[in-house]
N, C-alpha and C. Protein backbone atom coordinates (compact mmCIF):
# COMPACT_ATOMS: atom_id res chain seq x y z
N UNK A 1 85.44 30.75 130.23
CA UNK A 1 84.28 31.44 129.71
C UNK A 1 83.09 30.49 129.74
N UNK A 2 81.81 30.95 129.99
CA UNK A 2 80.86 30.15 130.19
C UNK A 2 79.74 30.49 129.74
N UNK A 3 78.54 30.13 129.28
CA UNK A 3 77.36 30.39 128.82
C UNK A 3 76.46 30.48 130.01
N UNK A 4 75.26 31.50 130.08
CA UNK A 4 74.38 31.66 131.81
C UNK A 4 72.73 31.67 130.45
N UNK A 5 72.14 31.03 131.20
CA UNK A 5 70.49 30.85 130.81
C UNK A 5 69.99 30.88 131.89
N UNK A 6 69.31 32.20 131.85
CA UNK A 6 68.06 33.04 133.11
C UNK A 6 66.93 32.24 132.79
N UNK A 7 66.23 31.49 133.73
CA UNK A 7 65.03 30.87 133.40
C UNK A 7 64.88 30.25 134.72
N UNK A 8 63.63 29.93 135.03
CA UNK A 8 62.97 29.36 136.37
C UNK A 8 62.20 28.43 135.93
N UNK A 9 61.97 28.01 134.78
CA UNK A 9 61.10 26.62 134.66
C UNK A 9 60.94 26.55 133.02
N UNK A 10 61.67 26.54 131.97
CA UNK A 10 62.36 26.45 130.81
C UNK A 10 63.62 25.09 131.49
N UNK A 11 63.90 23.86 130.70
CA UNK A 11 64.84 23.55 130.73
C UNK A 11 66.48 23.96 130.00
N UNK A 12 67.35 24.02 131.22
CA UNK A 12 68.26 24.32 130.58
C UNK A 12 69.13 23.31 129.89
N UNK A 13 69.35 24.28 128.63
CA UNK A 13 70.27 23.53 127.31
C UNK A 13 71.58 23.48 127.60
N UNK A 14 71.82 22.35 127.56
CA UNK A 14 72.98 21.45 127.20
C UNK A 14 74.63 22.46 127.27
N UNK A 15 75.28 22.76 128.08
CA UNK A 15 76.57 23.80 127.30
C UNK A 15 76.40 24.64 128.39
N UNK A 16 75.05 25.40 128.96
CA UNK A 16 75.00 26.35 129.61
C UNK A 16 74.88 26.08 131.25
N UNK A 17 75.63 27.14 132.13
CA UNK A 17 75.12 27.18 133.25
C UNK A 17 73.35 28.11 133.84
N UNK A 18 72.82 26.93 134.37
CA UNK A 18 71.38 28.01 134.64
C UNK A 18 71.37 28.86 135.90
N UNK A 19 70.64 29.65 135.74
CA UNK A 19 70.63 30.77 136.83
C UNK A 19 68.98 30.97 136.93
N UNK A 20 68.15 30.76 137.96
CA UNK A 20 67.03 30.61 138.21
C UNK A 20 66.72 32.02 138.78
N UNK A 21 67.22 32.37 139.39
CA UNK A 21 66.94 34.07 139.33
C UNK A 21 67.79 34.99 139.11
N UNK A 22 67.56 36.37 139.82
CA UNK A 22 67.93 37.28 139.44
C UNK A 22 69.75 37.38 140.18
N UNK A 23 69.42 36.76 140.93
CA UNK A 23 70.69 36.95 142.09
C UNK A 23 71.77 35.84 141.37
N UNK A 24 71.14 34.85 141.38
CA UNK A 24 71.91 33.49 141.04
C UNK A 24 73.19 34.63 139.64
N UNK A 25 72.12 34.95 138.57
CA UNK A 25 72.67 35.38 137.34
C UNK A 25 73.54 36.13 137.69
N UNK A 26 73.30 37.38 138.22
CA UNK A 26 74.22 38.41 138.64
C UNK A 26 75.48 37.92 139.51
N UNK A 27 75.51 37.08 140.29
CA UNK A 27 76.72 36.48 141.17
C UNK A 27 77.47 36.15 139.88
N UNK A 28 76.31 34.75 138.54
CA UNK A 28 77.41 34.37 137.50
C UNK A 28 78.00 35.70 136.47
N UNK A 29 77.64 36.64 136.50
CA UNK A 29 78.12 37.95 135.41
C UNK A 29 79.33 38.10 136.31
N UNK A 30 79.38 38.44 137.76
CA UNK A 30 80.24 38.96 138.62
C UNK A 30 81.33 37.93 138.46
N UNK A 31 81.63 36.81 138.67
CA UNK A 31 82.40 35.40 139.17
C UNK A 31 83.05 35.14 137.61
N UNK A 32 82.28 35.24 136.33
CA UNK A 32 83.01 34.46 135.11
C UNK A 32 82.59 35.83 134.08
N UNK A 33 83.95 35.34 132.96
CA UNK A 33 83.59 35.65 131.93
C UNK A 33 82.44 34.72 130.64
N UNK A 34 81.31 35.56 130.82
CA UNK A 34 80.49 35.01 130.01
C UNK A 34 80.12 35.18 128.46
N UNK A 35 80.19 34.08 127.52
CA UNK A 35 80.42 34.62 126.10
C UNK A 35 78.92 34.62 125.88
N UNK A 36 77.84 33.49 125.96
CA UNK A 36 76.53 33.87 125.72
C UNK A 36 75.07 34.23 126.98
N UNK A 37 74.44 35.01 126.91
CA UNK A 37 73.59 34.99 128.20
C UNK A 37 72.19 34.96 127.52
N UNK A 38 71.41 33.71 128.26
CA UNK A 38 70.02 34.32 127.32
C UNK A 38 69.27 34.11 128.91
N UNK A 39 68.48 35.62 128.29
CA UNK A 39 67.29 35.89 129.57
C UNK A 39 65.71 35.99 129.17
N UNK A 40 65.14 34.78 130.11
CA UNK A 40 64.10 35.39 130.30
C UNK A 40 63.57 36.53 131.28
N UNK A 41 62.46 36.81 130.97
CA UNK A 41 61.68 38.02 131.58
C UNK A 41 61.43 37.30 133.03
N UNK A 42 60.01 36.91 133.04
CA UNK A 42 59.05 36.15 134.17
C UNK A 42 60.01 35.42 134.72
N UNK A 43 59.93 35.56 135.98
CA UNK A 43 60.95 34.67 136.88
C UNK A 43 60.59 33.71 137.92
N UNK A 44 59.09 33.04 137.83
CA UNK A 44 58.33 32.86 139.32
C UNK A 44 56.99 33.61 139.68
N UNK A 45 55.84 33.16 140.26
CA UNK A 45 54.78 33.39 140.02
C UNK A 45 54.85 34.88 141.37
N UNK A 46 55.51 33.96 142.23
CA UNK A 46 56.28 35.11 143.56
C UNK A 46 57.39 36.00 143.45
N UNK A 47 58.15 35.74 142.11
CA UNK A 47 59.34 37.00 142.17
C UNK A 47 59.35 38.26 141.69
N UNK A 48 59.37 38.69 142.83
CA UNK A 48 59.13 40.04 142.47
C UNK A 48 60.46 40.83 141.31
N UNK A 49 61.35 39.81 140.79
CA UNK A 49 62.63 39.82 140.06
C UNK A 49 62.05 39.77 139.16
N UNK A 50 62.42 40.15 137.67
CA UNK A 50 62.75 40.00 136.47
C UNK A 50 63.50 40.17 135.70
N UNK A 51 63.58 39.60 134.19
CA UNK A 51 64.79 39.66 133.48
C UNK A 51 65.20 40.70 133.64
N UNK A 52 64.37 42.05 133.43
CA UNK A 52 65.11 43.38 133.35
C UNK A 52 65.51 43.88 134.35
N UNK A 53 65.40 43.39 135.83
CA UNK A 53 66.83 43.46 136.61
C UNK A 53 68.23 43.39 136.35
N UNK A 54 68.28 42.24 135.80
CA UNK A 54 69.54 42.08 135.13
C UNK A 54 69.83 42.73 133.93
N UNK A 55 69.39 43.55 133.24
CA UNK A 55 69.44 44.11 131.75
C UNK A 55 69.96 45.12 133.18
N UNK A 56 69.26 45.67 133.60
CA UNK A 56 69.28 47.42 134.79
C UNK A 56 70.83 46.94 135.23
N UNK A 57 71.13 46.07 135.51
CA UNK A 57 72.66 45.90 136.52
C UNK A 57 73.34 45.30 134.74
N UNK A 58 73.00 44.99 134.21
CA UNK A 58 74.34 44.85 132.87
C UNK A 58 75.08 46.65 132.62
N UNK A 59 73.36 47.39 132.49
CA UNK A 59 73.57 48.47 131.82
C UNK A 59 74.03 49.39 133.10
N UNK A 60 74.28 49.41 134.23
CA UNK A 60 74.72 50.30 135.41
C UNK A 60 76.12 49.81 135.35
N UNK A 61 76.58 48.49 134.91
CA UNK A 61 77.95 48.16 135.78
C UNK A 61 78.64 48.10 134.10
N UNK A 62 78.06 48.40 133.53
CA UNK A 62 78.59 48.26 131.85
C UNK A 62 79.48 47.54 131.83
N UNK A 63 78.91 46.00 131.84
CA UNK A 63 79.66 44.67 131.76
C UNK A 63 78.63 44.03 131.11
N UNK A 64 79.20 43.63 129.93
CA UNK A 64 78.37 42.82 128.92
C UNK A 64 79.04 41.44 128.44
N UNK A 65 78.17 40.20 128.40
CA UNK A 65 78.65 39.36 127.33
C UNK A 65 79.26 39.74 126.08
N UNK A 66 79.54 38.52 125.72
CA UNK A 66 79.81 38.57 123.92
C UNK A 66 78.55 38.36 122.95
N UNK A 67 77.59 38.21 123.50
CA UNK A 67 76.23 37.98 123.00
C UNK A 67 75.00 37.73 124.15
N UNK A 68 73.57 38.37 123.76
CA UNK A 68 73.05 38.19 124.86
C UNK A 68 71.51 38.02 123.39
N UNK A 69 70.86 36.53 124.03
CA UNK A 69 69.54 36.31 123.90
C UNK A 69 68.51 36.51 124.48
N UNK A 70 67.18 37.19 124.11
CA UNK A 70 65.73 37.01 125.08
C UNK A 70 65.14 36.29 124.85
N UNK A 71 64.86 35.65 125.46
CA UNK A 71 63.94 34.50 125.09
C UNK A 71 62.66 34.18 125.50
N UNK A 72 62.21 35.28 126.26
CA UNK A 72 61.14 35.37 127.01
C UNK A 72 59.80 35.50 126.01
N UNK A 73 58.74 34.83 126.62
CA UNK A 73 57.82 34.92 125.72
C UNK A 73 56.74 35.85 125.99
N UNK A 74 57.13 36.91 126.45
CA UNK A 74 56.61 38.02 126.63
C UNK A 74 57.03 39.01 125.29
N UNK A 75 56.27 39.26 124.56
CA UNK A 75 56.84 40.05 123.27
C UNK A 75 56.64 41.48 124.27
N UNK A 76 55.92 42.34 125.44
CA UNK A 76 56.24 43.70 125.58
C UNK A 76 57.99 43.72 126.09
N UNK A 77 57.97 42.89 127.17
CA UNK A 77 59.33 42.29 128.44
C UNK A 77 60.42 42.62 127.15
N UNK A 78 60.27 41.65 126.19
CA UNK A 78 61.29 41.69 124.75
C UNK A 78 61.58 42.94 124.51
N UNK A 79 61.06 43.24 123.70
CA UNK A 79 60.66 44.46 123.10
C UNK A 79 61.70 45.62 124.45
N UNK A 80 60.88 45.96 125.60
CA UNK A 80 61.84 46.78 126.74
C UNK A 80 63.49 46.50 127.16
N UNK A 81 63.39 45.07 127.41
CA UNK A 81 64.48 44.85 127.57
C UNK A 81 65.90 44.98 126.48
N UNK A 82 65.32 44.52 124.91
CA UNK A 82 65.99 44.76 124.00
C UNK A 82 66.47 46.10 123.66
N UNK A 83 65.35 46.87 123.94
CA UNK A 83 65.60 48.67 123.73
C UNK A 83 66.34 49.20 124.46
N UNK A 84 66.54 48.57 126.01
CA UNK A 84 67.38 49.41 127.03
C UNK A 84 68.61 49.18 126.49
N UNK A 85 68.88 47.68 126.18
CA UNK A 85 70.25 46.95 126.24
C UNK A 85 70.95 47.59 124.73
N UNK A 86 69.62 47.91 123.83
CA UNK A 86 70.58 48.44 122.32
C UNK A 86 71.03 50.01 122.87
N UNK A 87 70.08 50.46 123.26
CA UNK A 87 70.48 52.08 123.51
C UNK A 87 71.92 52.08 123.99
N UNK A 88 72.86 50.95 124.87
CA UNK A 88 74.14 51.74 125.32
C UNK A 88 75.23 50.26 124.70
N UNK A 89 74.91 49.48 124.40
CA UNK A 89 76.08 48.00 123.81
C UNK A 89 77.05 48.93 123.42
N UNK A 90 77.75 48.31 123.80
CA UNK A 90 78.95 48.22 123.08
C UNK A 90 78.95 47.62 121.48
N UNK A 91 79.72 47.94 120.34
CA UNK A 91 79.48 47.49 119.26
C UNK A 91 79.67 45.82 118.99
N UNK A 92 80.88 45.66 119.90
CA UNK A 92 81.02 43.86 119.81
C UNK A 92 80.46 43.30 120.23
N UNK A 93 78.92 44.07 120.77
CA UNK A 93 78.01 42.79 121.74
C UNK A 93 76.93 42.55 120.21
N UNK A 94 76.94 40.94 120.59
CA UNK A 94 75.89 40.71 119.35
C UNK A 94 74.65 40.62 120.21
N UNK A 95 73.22 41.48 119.97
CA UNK A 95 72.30 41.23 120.89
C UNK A 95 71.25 41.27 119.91
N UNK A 96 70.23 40.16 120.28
CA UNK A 96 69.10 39.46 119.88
C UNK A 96 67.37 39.50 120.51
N UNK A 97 66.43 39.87 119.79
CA UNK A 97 65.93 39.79 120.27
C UNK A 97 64.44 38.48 120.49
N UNK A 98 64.86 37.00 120.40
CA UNK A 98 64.47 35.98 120.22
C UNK A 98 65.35 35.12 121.02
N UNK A 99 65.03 33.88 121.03
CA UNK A 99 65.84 32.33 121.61
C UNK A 99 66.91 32.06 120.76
N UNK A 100 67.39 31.44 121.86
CA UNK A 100 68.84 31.21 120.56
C UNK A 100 68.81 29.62 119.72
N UNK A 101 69.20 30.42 118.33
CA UNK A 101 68.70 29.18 117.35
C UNK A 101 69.21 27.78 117.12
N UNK A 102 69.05 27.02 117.13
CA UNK A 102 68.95 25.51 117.32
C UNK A 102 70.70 25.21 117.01
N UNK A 103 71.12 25.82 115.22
CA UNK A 103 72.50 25.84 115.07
C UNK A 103 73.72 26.07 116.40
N UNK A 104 73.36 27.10 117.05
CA UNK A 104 73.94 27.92 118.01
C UNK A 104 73.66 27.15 119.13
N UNK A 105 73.14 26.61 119.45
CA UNK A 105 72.54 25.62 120.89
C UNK A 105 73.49 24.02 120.44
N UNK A 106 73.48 23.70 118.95
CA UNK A 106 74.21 22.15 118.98
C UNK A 106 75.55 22.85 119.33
N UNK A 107 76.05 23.61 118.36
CA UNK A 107 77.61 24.43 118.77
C UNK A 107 78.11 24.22 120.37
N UNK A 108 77.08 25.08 121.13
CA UNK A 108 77.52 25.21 122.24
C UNK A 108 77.54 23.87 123.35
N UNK A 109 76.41 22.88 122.94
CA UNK A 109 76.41 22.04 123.52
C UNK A 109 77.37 20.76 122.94
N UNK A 110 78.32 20.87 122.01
CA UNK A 110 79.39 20.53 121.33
C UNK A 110 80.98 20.98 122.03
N UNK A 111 80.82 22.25 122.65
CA UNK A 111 81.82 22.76 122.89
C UNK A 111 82.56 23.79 122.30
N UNK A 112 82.05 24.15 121.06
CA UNK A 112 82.68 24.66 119.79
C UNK A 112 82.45 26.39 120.44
């Protein structure tokens, strides 16, 4: 099981595998079981990708983490993406709509 952080120029934290776009992420949803995923929105000044690609292919192939963060600092991107992803979860998905908090980042970069 592995942790995936969607981001293109955010450094990635400690624990997690990064996925710089849209494709990268989706190969890691397809290939592993993933317990945390945090996505940003904006992907590249040229990609025509965004986070909510991947929210659109979570919610078509109804394969979810065990928890999924946004972290994008787009409060509308948030806001959409969070609404698609609550409308169909499953109840055991814990989903957030912020970065994941500092506690939860030493954990993971601990191993725990």
């Amino acid at each position: 099981m592995i942790h995936v952080y969607l981001d293109d120029l955010r450094p990635c934290p400690r624990g997690f595998t990064l996925a710089k776009n849209v494709t990268e992420c989706i190969m890691l949803l397809q290939e592993f079981e993933i317990d945390t995923l945090s996505l940003d929105h904006d992907l590249g000044w040229n990609s025509k990708q965004t986070g909510m690609d991947v929210v659109i292919w979570l919610v078509q192939q109804q394969k979810f983490p065990k928890a999924i963060y946004i972290h994008t600092s787009s409060p509308s991107a948030c806001t959409a993406m969070y609404e698609m992803l609550y409308a169909v979860k499953p109840d055991e998905l814990r989903l957030y709509p912020h970065p994941i908090p500092d506690d939860i980042l030493v954990q993971i970069a601990q191993g725990q």
